[in-house]
Protein backbone atom coordinates (compact mmCIF):
# COMPACT_ATOMS: atom_id res chain seq x y z
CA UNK A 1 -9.29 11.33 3.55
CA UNK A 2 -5.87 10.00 2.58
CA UNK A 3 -5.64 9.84 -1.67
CA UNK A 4 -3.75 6.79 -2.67
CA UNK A 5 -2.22 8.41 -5.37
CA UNK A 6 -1.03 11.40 -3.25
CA UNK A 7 0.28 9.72 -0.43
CA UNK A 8 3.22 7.04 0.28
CA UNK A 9 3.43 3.44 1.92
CA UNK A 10 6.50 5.11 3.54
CA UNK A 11 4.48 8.13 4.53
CA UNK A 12 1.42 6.15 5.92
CA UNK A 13 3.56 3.76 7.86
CA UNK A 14 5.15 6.66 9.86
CA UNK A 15 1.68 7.69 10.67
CA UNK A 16 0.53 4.12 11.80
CA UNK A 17 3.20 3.96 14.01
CA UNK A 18 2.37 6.94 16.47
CA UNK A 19 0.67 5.64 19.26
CA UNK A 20 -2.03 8.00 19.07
CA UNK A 21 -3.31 6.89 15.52
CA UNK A 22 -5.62 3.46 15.44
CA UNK A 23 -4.51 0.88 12.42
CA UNK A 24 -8.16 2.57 10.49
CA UNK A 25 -7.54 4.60 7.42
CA UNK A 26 -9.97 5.62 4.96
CA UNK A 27 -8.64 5.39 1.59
CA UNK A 28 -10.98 6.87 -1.64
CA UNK A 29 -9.98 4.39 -4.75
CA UNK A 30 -12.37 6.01 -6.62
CA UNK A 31 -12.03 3.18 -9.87
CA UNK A 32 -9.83 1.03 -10.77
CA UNK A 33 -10.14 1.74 -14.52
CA UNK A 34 -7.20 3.29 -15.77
CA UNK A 35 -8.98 4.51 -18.49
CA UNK A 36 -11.78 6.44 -16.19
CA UNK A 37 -9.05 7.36 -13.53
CA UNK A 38 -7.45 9.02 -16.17
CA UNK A 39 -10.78 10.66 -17.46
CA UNK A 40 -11.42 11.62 -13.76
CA UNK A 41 -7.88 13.36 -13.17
CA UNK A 42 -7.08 10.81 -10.89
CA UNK A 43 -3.43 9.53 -9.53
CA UNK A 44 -3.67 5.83 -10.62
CA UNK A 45 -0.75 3.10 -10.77
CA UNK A 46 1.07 1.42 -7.39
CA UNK A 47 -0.36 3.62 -5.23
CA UNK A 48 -4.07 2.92 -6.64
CA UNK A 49 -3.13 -0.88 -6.67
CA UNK A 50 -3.86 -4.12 -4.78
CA UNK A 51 -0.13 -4.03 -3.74
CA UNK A 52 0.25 -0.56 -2.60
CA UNK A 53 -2.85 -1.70 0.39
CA UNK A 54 -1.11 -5.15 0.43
CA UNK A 55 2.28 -3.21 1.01
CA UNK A 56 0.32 -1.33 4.09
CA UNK A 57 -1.48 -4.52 5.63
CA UNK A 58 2.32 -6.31 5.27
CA UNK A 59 3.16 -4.47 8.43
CA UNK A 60 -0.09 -3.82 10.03
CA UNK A 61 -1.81 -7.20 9.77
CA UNK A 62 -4.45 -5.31 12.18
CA UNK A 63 -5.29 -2.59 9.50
CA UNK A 64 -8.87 -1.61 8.80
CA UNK A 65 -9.30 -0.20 5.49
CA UNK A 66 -12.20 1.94 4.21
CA UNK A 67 -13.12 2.77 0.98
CA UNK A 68 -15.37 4.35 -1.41
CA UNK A 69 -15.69 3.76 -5.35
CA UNK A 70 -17.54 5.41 -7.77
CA UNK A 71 -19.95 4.28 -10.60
CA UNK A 72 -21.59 6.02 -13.67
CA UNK A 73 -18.87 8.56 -14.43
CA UNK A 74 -19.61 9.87 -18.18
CA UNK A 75 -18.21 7.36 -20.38
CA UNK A 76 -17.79 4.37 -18.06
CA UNK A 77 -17.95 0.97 -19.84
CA UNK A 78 -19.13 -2.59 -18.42
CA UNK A 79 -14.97 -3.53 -18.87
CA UNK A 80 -14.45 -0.74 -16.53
CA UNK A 81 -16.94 -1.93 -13.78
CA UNK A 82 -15.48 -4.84 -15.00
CA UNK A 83 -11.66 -3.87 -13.66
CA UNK A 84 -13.09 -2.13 -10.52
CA UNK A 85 -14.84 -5.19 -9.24
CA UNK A 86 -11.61 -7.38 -9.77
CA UNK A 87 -9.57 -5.20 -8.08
CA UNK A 88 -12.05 -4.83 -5.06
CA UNK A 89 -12.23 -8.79 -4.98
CA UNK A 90 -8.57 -8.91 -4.57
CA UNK A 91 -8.31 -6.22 -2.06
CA UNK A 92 -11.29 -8.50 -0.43
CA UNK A 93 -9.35 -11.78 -1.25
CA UNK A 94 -8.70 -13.74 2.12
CA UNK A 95 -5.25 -12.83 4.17
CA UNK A 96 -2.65 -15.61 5.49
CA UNK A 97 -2.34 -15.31 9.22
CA UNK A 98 0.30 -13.27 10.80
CA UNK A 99 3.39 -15.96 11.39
């Protein structure tokens, strides 16, 4: 697993452009709450953000992403599943074709 919050666009672009490594990376979000990131000592912010895998895709158009998300911590609120399914809609949202 690569953790959003522990690695860089920088760092993950140098890795998608070996030959030997496919444009598939599986990426653990976990939430998008920064309240229940923060309650699951989590690295949140850019690197947990629409932009940071918009950031990665900008280059690699042909990028698979995988993911996994988690529901029911302790303490999770409907305006936390709330954020969490906006952001995954926007990760989700339709891409403009490569020029």
């Amino acid at each position: 697993y690569l953790y959003a919050g522990l690695v860089s666009v920088d760092d993950l672009r140098r890795l998608l452009e070996l030959r030997k490594v496919a444009p598939y990376l599986e990426i653990p979000v976990q939430h998008a709450s920064p309240r229940i990131l923060k309650a699951m000592k989590r690295p949140g912010g850019f690197k947990a953000s629409p932009e940071f895998f918009a950031a990665l895709r900008a280059d690699r158009p042909d990028l698979v992403l995988r993911s996994t998300a988690l529901l029911g911590f302790p303490g999770e609120e409907d305006e936390d599943v709330e954020v969490l399914m906006d952001f995954l809609a926007e990760l989700d949202a339709p891409r403009p074709a490569p020029a």
